[in-house]
ModelCIF file with pLDDT and N, C-alpha, C, O atoms, coordinates in Angstrom:
data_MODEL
#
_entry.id   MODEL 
#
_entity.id                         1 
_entity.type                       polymer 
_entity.pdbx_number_of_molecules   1 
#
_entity_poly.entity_id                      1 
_entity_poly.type                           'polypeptide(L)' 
_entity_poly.nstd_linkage                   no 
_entity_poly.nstd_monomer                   no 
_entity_poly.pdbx_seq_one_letter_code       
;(UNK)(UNK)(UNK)(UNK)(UNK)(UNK)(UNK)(UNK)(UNK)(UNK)(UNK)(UNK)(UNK)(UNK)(UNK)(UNK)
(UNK)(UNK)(UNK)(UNK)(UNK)(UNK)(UNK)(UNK)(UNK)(UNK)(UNK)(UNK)(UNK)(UNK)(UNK)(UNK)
(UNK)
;
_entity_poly.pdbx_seq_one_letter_code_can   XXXXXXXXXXXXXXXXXXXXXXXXXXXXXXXXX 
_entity_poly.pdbx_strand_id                 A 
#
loop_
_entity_poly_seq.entity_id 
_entity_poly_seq.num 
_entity_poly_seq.mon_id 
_entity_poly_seq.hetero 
1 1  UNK n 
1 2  UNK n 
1 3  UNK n 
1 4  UNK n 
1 5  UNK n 
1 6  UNK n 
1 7  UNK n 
1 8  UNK n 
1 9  UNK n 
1 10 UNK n 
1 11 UNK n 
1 12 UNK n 
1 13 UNK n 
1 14 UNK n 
1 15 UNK n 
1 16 UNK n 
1 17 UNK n 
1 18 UNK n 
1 19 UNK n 
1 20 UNK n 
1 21 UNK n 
1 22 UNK n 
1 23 UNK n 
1 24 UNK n 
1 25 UNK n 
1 26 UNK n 
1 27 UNK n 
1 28 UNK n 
1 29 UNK n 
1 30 UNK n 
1 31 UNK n 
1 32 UNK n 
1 33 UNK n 
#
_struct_asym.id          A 
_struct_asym.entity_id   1 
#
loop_
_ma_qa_metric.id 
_ma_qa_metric.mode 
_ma_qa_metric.name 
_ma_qa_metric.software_group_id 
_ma_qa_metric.type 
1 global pLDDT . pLDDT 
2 local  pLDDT . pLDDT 
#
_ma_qa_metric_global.metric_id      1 
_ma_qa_metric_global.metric_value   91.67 
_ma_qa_metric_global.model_id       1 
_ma_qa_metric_global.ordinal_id     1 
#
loop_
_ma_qa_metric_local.label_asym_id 
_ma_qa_metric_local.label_comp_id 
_ma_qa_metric_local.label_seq_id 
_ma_qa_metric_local.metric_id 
_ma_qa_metric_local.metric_value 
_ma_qa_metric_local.model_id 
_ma_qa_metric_local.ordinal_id 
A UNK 1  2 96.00 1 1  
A UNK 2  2 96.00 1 2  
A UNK 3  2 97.00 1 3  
A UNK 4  2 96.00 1 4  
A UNK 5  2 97.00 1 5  
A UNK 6  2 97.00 1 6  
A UNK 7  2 98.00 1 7  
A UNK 8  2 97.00 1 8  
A UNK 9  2 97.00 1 9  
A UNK 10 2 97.00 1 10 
A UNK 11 2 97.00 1 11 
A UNK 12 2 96.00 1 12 
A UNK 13 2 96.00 1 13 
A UNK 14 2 96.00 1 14 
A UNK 15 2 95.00 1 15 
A UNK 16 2 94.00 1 16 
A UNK 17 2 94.00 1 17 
A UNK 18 2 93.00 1 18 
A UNK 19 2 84.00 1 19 
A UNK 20 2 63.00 1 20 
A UNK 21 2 63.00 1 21 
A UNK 22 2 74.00 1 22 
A UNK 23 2 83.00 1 23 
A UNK 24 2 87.00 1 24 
A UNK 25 2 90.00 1 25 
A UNK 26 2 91.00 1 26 
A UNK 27 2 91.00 1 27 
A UNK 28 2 93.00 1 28 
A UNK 29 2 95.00 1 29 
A UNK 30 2 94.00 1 30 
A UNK 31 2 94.00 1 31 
A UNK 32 2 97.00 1 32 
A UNK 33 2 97.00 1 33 
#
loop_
_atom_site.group_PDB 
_atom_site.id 
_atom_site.type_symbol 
_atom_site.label_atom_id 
_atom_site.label_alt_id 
_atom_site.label_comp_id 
_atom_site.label_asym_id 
_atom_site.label_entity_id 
_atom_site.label_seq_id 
_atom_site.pdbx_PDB_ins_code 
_atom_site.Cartn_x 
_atom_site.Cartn_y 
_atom_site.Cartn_z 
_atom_site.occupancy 
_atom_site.B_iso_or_equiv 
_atom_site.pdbx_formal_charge 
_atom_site.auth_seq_id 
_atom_site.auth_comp_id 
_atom_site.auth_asym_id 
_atom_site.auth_atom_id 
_atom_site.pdbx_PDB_model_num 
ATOM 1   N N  . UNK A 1 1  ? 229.927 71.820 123.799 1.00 96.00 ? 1  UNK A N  1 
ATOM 2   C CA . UNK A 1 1  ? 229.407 71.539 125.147 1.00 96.00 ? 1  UNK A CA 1 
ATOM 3   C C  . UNK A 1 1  ? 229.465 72.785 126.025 1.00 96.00 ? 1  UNK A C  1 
ATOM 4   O O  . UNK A 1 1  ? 229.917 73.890 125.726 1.00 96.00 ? 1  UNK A O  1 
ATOM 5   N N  . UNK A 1 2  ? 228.994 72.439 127.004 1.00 96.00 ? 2  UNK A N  1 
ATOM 6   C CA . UNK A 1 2  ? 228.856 73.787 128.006 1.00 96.00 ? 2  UNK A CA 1 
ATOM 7   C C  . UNK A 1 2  ? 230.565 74.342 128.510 1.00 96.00 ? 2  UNK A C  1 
ATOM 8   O O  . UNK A 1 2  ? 231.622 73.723 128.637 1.00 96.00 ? 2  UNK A O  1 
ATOM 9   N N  . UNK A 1 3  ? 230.233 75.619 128.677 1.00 97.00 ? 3  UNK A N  1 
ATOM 10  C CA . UNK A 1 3  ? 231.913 75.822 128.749 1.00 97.00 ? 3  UNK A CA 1 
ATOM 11  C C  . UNK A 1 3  ? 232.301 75.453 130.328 1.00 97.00 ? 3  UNK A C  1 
ATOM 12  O O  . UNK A 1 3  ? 231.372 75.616 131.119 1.00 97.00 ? 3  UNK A O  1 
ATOM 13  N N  . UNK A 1 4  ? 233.184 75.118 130.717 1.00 96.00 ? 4  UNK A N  1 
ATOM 14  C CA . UNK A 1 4  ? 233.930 74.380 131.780 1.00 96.00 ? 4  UNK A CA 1 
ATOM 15  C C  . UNK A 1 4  ? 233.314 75.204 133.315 1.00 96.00 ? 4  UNK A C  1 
ATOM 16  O O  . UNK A 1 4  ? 233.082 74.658 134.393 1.00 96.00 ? 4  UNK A O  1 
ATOM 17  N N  . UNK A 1 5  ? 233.188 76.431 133.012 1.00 97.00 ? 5  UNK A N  1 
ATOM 18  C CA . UNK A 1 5  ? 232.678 77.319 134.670 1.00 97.00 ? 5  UNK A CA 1 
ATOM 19  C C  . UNK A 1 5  ? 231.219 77.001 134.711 1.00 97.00 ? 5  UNK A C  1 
ATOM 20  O O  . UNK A 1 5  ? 230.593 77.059 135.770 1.00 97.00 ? 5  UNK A O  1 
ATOM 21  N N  . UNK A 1 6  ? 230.619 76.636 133.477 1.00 97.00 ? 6  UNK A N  1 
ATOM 22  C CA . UNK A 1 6  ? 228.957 76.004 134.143 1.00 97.00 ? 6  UNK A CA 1 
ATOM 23  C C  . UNK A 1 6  ? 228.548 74.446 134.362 1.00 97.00 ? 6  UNK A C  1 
ATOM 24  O O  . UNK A 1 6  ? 227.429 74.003 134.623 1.00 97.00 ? 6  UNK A O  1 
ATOM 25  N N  . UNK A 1 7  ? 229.973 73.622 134.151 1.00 98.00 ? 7  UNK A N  1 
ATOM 26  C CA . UNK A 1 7  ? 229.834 72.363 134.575 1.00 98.00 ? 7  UNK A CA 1 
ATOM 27  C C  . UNK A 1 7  ? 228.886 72.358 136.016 1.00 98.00 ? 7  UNK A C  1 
ATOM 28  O O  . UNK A 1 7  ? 227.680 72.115 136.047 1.00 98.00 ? 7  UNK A O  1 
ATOM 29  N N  . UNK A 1 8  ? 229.584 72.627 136.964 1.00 97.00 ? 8  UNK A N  1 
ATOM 30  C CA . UNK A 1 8  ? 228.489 72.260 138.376 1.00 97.00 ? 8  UNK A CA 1 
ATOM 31  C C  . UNK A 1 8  ? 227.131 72.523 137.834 1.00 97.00 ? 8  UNK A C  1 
ATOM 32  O O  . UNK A 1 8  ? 226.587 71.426 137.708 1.00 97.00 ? 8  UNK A O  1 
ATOM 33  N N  . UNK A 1 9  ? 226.534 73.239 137.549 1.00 97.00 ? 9  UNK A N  1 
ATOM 34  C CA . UNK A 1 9  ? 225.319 74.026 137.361 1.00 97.00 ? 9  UNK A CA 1 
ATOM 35  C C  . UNK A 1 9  ? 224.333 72.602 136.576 1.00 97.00 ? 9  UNK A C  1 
ATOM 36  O O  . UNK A 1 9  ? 223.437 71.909 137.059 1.00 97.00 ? 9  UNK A O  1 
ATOM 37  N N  . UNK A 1 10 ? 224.912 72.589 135.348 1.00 97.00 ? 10 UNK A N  1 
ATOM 38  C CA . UNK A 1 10 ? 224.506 71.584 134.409 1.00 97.00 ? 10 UNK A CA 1 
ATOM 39  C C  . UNK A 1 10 ? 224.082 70.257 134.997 1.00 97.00 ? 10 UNK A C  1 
ATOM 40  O O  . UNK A 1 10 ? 223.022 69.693 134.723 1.00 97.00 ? 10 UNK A O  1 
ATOM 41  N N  . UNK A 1 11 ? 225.208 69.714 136.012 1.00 97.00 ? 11 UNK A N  1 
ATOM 42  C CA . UNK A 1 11 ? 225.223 68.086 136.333 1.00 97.00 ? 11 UNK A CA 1 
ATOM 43  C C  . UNK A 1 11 ? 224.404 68.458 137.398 1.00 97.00 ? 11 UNK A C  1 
ATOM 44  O O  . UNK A 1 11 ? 223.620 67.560 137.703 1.00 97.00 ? 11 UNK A O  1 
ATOM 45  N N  . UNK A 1 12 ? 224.307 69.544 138.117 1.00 96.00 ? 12 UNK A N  1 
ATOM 46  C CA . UNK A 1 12 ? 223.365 69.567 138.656 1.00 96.00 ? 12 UNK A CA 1 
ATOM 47  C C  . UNK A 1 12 ? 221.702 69.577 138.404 1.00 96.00 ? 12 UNK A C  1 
ATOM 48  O O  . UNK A 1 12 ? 220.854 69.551 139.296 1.00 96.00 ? 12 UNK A O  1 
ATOM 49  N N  . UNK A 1 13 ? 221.560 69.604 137.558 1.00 96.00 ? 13 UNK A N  1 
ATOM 50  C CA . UNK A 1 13 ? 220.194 69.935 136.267 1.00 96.00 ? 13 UNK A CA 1 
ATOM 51  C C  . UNK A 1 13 ? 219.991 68.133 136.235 1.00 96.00 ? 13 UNK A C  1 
ATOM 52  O O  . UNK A 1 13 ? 219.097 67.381 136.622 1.00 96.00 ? 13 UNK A O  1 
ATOM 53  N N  . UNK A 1 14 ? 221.284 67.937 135.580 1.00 96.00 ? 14 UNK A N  1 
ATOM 54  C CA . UNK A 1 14 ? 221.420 66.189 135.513 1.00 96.00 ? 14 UNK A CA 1 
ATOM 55  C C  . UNK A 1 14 ? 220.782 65.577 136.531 1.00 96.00 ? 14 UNK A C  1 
ATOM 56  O O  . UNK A 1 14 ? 219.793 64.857 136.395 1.00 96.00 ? 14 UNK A O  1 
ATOM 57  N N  . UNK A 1 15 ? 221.449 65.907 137.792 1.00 95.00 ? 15 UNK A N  1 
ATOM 58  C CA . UNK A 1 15 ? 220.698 64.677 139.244 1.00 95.00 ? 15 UNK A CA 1 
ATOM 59  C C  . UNK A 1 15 ? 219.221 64.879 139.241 1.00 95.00 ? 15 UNK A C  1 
ATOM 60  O O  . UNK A 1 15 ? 218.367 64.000 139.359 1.00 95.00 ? 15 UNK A O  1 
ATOM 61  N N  . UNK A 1 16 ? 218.926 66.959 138.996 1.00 94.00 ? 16 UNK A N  1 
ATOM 62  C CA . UNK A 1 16 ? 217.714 66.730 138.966 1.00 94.00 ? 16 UNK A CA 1 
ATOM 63  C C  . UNK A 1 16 ? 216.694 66.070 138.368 1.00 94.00 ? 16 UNK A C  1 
ATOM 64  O O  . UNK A 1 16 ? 215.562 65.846 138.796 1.00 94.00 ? 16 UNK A O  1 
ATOM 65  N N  . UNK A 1 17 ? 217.079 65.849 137.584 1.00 94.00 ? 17 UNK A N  1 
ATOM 66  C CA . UNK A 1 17 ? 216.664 65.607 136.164 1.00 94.00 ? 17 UNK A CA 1 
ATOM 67  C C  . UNK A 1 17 ? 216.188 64.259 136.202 1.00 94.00 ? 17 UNK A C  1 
ATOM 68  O O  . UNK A 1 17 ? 215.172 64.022 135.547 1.00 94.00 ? 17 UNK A O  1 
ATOM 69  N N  . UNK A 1 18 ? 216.591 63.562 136.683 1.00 93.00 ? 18 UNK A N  1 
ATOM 70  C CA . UNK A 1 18 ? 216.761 61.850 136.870 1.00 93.00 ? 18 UNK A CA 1 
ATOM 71  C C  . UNK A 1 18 ? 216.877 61.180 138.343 1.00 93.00 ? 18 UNK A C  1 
ATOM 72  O O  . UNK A 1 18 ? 217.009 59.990 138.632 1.00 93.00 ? 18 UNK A O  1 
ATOM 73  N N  . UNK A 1 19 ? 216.793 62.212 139.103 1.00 84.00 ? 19 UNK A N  1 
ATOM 74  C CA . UNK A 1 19 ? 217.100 61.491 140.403 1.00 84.00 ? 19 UNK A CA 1 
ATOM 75  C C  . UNK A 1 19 ? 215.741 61.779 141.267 1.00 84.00 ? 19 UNK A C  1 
ATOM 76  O O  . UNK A 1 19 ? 214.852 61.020 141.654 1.00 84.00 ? 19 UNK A O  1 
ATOM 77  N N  . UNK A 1 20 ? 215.995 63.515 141.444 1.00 63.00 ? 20 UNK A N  1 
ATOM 78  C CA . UNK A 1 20 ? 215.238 64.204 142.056 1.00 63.00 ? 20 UNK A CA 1 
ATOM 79  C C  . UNK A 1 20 ? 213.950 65.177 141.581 1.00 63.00 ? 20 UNK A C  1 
ATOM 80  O O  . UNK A 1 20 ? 214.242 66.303 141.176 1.00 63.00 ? 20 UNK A O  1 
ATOM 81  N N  . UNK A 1 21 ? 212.722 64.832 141.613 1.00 63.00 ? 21 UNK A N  1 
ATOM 82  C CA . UNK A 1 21 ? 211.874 63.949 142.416 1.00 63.00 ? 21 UNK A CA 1 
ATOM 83  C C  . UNK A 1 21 ? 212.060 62.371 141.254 1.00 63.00 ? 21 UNK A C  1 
ATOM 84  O O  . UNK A 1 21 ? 212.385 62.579 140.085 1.00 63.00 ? 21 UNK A O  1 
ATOM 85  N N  . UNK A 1 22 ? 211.915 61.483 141.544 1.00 74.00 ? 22 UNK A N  1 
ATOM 86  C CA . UNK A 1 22 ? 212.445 59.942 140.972 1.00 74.00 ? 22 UNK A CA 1 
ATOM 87  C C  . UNK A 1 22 ? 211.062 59.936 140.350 1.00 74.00 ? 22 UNK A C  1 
ATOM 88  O O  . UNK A 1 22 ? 209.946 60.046 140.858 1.00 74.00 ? 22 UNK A O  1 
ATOM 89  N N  . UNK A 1 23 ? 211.664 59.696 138.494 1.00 83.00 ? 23 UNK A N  1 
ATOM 90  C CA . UNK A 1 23 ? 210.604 59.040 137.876 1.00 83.00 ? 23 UNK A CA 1 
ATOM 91  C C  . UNK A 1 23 ? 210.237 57.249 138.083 1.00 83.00 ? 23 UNK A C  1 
ATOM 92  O O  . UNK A 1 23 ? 210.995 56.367 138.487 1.00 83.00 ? 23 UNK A O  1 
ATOM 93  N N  . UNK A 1 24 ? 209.386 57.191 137.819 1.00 87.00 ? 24 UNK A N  1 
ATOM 94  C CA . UNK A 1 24 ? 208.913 56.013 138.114 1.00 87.00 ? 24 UNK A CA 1 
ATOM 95  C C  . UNK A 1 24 ? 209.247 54.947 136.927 1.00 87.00 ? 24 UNK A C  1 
ATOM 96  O O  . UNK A 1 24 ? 209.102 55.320 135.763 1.00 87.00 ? 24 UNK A O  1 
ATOM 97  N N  . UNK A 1 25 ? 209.719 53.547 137.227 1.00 90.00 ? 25 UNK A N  1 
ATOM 98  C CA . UNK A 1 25 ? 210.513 52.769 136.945 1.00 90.00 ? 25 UNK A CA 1 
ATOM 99  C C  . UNK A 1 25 ? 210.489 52.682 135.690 1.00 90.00 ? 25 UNK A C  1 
ATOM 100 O O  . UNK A 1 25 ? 211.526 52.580 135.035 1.00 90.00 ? 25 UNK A O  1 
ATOM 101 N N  . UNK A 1 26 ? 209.245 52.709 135.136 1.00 91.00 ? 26 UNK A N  1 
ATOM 102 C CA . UNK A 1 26 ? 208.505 52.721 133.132 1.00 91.00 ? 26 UNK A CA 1 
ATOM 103 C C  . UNK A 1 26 ? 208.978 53.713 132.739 1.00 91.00 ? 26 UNK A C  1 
ATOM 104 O O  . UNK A 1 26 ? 209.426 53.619 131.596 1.00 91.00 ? 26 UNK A O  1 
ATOM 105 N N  . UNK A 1 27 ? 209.138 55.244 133.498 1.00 91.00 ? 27 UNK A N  1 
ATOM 106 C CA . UNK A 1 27 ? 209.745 56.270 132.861 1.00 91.00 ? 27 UNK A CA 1 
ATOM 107 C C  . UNK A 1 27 ? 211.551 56.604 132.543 1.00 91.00 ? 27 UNK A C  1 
ATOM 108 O O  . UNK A 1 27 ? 212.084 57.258 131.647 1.00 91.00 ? 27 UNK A O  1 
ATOM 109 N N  . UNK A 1 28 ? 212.068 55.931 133.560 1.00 93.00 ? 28 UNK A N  1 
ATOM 110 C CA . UNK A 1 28 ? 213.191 55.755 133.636 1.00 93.00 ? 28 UNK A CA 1 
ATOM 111 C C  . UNK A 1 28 ? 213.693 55.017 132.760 1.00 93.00 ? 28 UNK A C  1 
ATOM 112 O O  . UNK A 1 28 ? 214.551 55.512 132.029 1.00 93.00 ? 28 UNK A O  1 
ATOM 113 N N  . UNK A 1 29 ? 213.354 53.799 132.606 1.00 95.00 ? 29 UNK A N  1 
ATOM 114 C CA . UNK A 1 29 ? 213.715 52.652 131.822 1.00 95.00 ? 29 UNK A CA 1 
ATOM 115 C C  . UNK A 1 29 ? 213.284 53.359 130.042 1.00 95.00 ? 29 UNK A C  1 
ATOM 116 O O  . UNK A 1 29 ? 214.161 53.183 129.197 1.00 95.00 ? 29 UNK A O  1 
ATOM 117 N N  . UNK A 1 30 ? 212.040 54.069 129.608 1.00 94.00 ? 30 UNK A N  1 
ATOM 118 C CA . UNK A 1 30 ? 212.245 54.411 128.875 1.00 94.00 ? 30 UNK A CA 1 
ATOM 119 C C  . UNK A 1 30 ? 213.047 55.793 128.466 1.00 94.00 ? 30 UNK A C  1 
ATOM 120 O O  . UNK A 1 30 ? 213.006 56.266 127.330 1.00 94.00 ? 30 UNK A O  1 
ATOM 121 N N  . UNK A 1 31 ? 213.836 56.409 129.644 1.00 94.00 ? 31 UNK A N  1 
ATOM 122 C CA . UNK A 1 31 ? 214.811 57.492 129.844 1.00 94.00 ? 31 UNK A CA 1 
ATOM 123 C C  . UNK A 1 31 ? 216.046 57.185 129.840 1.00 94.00 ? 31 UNK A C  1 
ATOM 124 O O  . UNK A 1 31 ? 216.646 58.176 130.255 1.00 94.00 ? 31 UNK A O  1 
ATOM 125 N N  . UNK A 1 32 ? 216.996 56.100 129.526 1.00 97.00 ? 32 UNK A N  1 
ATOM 126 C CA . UNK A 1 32 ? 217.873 55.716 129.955 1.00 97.00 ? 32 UNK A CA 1 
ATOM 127 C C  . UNK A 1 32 ? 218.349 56.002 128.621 1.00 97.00 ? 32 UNK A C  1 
ATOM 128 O O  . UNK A 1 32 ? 219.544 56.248 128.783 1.00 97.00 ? 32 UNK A O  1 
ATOM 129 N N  . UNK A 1 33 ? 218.055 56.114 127.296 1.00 97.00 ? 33 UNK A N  1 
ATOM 130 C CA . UNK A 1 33 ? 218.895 57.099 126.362 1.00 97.00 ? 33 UNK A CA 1 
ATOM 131 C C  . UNK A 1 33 ? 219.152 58.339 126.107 1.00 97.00 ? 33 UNK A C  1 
ATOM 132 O O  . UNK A 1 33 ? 219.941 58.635 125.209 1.00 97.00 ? 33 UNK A O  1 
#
């Protein structure tokens, strides 16, 4: 896994990733694995 000093960076990738801009409900639902 990513080494421990690029955690923030990563989960930040994460929110983007899934939050921000918000896929739409069909995409999500098939994103949820």
């Amino acid at each position: 896994p990513p080494d421990h000093a690029d955690l923030p960076q990563f989960m930040a990738r994460f929110d983007r990733a899934y939050t921000s801009p918000p896929l739409s409900r069909f995409r999500q639902i098939q994103a949820v694995g």
